[in-house]
N, C-alpha and C. Protein backbone atom coordinates (compact mmCIF):
# COMPACT_ATOMS: atom_id res chain seq x y z
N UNK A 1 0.85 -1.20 0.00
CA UNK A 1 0.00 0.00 0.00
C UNK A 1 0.88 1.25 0.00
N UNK A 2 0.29 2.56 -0.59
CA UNK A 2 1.39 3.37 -1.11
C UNK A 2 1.38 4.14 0.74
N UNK A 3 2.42 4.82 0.99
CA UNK A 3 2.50 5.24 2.16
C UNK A 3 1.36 6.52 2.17
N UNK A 4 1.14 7.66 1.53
CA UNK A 4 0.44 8.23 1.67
C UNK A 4 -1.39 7.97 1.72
N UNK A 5 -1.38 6.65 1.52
CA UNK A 5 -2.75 6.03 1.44
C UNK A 5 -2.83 5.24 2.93
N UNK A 6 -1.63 4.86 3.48
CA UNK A 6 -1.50 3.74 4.29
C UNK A 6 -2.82 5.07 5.23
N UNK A 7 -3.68 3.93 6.68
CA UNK A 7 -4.41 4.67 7.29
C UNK A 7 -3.81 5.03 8.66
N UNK A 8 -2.41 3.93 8.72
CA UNK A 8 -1.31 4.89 9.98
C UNK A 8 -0.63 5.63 9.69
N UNK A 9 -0.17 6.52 8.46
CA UNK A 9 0.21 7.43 8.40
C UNK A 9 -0.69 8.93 9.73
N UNK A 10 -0.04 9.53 9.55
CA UNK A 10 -0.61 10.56 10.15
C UNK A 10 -0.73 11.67 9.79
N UNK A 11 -0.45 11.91 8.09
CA UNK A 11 -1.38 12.76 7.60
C UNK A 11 -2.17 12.27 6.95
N UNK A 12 -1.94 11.53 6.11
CA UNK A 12 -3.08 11.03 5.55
C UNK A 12 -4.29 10.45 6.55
N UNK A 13 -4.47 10.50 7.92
CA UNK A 13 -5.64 10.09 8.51
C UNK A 13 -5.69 11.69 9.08
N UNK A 14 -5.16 12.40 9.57
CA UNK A 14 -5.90 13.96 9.54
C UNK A 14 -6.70 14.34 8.26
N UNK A 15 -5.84 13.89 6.79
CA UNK A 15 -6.16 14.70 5.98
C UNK A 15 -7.94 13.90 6.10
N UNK A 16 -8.24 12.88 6.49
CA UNK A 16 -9.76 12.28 6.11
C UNK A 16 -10.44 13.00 7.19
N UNK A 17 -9.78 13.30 8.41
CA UNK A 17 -11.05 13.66 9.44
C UNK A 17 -11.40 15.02 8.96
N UNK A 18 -10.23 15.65 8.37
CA UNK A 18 -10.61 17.12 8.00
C UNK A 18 -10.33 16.93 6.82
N UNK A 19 -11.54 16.23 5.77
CA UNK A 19 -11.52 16.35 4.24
C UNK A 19 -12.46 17.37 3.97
N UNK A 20 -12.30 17.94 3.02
CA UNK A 20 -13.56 19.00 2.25
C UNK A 20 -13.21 20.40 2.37
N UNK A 21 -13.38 21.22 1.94
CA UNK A 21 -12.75 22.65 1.85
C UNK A 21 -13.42 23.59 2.66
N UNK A 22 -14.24 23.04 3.56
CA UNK A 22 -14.36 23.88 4.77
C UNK A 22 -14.47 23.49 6.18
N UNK A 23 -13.60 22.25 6.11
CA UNK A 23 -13.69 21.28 7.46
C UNK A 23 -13.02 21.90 8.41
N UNK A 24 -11.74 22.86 8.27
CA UNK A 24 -10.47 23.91 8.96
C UNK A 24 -11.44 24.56 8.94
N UNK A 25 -11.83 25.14 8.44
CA UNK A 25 -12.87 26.33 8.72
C UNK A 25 -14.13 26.68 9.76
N UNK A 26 -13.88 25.29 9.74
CA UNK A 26 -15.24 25.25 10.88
C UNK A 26 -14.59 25.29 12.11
N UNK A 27 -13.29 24.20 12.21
CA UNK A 27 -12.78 24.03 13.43
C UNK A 27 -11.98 25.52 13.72
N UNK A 28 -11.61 26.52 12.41
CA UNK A 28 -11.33 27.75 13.28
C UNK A 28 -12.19 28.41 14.00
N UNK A 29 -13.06 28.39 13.48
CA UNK A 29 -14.59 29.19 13.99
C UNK A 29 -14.98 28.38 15.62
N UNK A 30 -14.68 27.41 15.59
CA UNK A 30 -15.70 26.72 16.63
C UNK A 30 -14.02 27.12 17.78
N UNK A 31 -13.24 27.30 17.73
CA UNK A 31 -12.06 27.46 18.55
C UNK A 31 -11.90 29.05 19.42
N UNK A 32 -12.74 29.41 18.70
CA UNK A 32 -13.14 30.89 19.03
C UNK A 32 -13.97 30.43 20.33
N UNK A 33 -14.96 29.52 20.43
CA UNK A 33 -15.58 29.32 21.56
C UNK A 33 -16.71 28.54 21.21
N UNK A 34 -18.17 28.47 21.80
CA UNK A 34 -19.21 27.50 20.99
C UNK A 34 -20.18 28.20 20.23
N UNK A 35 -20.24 27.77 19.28
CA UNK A 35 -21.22 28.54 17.86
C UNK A 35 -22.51 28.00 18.34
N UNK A 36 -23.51 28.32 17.66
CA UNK A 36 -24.54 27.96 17.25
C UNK A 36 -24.74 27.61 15.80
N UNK A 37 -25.67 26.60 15.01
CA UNK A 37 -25.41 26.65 13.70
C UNK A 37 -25.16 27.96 12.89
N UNK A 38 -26.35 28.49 13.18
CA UNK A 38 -26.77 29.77 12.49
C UNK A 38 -25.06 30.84 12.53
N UNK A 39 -25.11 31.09 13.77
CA UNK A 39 -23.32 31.77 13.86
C UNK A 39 -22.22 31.05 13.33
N UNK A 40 -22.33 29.77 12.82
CA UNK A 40 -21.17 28.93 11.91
C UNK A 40 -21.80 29.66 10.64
N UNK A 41 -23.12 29.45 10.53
CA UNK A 41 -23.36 29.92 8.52
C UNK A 41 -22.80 31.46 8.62
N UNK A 42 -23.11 32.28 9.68
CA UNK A 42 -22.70 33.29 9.10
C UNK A 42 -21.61 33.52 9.15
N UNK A 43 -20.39 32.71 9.87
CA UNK A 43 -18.81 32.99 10.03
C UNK A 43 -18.74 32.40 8.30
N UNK A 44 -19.46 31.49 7.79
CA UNK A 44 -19.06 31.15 6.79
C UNK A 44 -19.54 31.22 5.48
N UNK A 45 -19.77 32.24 4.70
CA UNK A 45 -20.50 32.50 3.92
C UNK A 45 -20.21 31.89 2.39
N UNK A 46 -21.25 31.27 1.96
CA UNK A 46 -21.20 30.33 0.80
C UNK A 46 -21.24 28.90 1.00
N UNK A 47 -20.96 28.52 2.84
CA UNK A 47 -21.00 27.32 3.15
C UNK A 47 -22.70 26.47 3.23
N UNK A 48 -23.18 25.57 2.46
CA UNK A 48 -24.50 25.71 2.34
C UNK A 48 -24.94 24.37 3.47
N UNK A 49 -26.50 24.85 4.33
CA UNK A 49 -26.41 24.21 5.28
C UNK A 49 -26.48 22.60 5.25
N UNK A 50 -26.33 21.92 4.27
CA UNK A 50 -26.02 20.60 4.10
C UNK A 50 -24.44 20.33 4.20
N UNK A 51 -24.10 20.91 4.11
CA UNK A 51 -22.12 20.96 4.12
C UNK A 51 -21.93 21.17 5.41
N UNK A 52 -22.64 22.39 5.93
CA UNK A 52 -22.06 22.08 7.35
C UNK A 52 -22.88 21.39 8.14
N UNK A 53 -23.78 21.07 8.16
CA UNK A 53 -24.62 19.92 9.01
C UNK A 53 -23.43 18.59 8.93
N UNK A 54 -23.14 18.03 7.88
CA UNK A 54 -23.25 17.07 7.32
C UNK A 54 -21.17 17.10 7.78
N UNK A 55 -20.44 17.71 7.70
CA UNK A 55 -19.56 18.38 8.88
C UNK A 55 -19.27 18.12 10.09
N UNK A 56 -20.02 18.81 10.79
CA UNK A 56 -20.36 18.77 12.17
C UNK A 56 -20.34 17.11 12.59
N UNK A 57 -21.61 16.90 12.15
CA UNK A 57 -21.76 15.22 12.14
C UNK A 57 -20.98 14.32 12.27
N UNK A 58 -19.80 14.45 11.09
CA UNK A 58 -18.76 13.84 10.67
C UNK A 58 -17.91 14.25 12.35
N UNK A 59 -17.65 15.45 12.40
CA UNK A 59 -16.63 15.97 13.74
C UNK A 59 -17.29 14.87 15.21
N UNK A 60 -18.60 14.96 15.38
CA UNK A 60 -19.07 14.72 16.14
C UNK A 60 -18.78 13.67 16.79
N UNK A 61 -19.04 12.48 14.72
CA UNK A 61 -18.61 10.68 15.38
C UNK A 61 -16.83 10.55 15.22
N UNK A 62 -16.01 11.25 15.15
CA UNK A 62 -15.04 11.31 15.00
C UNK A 62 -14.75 11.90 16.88
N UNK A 63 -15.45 12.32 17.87
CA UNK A 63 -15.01 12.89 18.88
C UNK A 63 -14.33 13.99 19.20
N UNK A 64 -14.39 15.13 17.56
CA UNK A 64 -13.72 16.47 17.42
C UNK A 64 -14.42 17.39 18.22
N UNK A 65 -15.93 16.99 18.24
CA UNK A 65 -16.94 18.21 18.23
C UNK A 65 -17.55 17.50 19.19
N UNK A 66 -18.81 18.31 19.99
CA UNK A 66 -19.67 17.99 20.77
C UNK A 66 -20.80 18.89 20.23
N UNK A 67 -21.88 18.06 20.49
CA UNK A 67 -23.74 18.99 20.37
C UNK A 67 -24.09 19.01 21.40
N UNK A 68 -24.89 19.99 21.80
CA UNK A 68 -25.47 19.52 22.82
C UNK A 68 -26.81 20.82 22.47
N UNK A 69 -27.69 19.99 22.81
CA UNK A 69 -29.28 20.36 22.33
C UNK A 69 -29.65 20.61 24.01
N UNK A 70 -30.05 22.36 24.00
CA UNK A 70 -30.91 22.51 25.26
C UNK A 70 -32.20 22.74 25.10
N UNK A 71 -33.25 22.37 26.03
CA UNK A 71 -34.90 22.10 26.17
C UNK A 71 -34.93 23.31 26.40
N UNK A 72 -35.31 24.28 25.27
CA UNK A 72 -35.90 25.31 25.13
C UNK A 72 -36.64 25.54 24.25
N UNK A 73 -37.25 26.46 23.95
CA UNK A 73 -38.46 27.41 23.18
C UNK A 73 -37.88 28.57 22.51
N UNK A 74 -37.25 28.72 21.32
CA UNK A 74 -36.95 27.69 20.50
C UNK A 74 -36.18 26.96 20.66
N UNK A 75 -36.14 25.59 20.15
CA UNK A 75 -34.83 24.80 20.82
C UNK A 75 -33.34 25.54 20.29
N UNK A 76 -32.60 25.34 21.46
CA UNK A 76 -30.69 26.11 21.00
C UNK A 76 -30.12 24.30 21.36
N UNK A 77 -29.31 24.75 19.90
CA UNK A 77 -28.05 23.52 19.87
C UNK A 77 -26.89 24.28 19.82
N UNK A 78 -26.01 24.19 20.64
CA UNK A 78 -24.05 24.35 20.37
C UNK A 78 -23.46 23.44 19.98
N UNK A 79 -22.39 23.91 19.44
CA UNK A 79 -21.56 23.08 18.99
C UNK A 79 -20.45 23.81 19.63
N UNK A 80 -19.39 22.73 20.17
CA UNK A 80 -17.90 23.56 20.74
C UNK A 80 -16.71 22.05 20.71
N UNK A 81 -15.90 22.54 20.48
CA UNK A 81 -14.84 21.47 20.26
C UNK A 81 -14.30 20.34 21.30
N UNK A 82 -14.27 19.19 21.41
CA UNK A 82 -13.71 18.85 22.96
C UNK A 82 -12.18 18.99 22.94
N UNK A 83 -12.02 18.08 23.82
CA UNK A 83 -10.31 17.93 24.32
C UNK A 83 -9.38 18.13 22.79
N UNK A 84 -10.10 16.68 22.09
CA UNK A 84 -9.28 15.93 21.10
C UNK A 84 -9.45 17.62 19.73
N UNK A 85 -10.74 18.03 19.53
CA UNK A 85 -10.88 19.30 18.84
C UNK A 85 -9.78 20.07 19.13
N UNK A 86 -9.67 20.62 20.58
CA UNK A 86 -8.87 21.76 21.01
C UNK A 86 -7.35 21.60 20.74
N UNK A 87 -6.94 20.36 20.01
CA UNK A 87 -5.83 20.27 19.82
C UNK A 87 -5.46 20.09 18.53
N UNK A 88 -6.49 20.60 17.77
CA UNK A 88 -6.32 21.05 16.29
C UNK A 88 -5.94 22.87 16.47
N UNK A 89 -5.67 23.47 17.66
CA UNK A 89 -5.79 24.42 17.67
C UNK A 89 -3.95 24.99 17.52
N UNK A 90 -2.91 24.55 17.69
CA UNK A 90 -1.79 24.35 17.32
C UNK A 90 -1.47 24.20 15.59
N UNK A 91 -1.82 23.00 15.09
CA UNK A 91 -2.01 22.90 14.07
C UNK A 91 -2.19 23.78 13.06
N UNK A 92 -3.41 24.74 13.56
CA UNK A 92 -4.10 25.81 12.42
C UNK A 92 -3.04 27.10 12.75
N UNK A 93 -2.96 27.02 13.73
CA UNK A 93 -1.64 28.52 14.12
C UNK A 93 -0.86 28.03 13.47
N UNK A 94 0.06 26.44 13.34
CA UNK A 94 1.13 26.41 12.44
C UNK A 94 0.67 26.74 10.83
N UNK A 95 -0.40 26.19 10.59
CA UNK A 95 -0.79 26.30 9.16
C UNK A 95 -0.90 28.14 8.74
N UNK A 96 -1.31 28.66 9.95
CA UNK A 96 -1.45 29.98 9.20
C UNK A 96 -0.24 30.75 9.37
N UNK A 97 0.82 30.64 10.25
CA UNK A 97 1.68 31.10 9.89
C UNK A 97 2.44 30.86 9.02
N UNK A 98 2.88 29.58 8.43
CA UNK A 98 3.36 29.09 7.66
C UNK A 98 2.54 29.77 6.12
N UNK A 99 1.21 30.05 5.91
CA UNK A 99 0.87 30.72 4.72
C UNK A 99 0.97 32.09 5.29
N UNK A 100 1.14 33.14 6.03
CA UNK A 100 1.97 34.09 6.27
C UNK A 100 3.16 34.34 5.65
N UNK A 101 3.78 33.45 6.01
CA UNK A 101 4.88 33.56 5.81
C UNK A 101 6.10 33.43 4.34
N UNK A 102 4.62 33.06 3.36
CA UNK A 102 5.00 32.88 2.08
C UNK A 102 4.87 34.55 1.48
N UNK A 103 5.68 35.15 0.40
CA UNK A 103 5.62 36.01 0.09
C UNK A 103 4.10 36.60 -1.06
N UNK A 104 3.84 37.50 -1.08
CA UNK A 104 2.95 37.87 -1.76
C UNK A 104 3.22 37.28 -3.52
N UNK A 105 2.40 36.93 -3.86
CA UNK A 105 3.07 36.82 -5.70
C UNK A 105 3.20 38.17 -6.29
N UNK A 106 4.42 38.08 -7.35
CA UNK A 106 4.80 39.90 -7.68
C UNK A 106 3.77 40.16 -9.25
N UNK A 107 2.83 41.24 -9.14
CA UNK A 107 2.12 41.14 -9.92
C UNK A 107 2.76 41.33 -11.37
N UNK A 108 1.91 40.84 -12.38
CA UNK A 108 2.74 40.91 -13.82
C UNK A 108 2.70 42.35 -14.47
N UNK A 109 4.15 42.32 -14.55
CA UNK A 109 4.10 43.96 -15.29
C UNK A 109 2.98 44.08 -16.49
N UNK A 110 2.44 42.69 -16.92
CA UNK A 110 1.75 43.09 -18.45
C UNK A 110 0.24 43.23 -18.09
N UNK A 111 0.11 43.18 -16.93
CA UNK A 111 -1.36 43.59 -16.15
C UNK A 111 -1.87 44.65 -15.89
């Protein structure tokens, strides 16, 4: 099996828990503290609510994320990251400094 496929690698099994192009995105948002859906759609605009339902979910049975539904009128659900979440929170600081830290592209003089 090729190494980047193998499922003990350890990126290639991050890269599955956080597949899809707004899976980081959520977990930056939710690191901020606990969202509500509605405050995830609007941190994320263009994200449509089957993507992030369907997300979340994924975080949830994976042990990234927690729900928790309170008995109210209207009902409120949070979402906030647990232990194993909060330690994607390293990670995304390395990732964004590291795209920081790449230089701007130099625009084309014929532009």
């Amino acid at each position: 099996m090729d190494k980047l496929c193998d499922h003990k690698c350890g990126v290639a099994r991050f890269l599955t828990l956080l597949n899809g192009p707004w899976a980081t995105l959520i977990v930056r948002e939710l690191l901020l503290g606990p969202r509500r859906f509605t405050e995830l759609r609007g941190a994320l605009p263009g994200i449509s609510p089957h993507t992030l339902t369907s997300r979340l979910r994924q975080f949830e049975e994976n042990g990234i994320v927690t729900r928790t539904a309170y008995a109210e009128i209207p009902p409120r659900v949070e979402y906030r990251l647990t232990p194993l979440g909060e330690g994607l929170r390293e990670v995304l600081e390395a990732m964004a400094t590291w795209a920081l830290s790449i230089p701007d592209p130099v625009p084309d003089a014929a532009s």
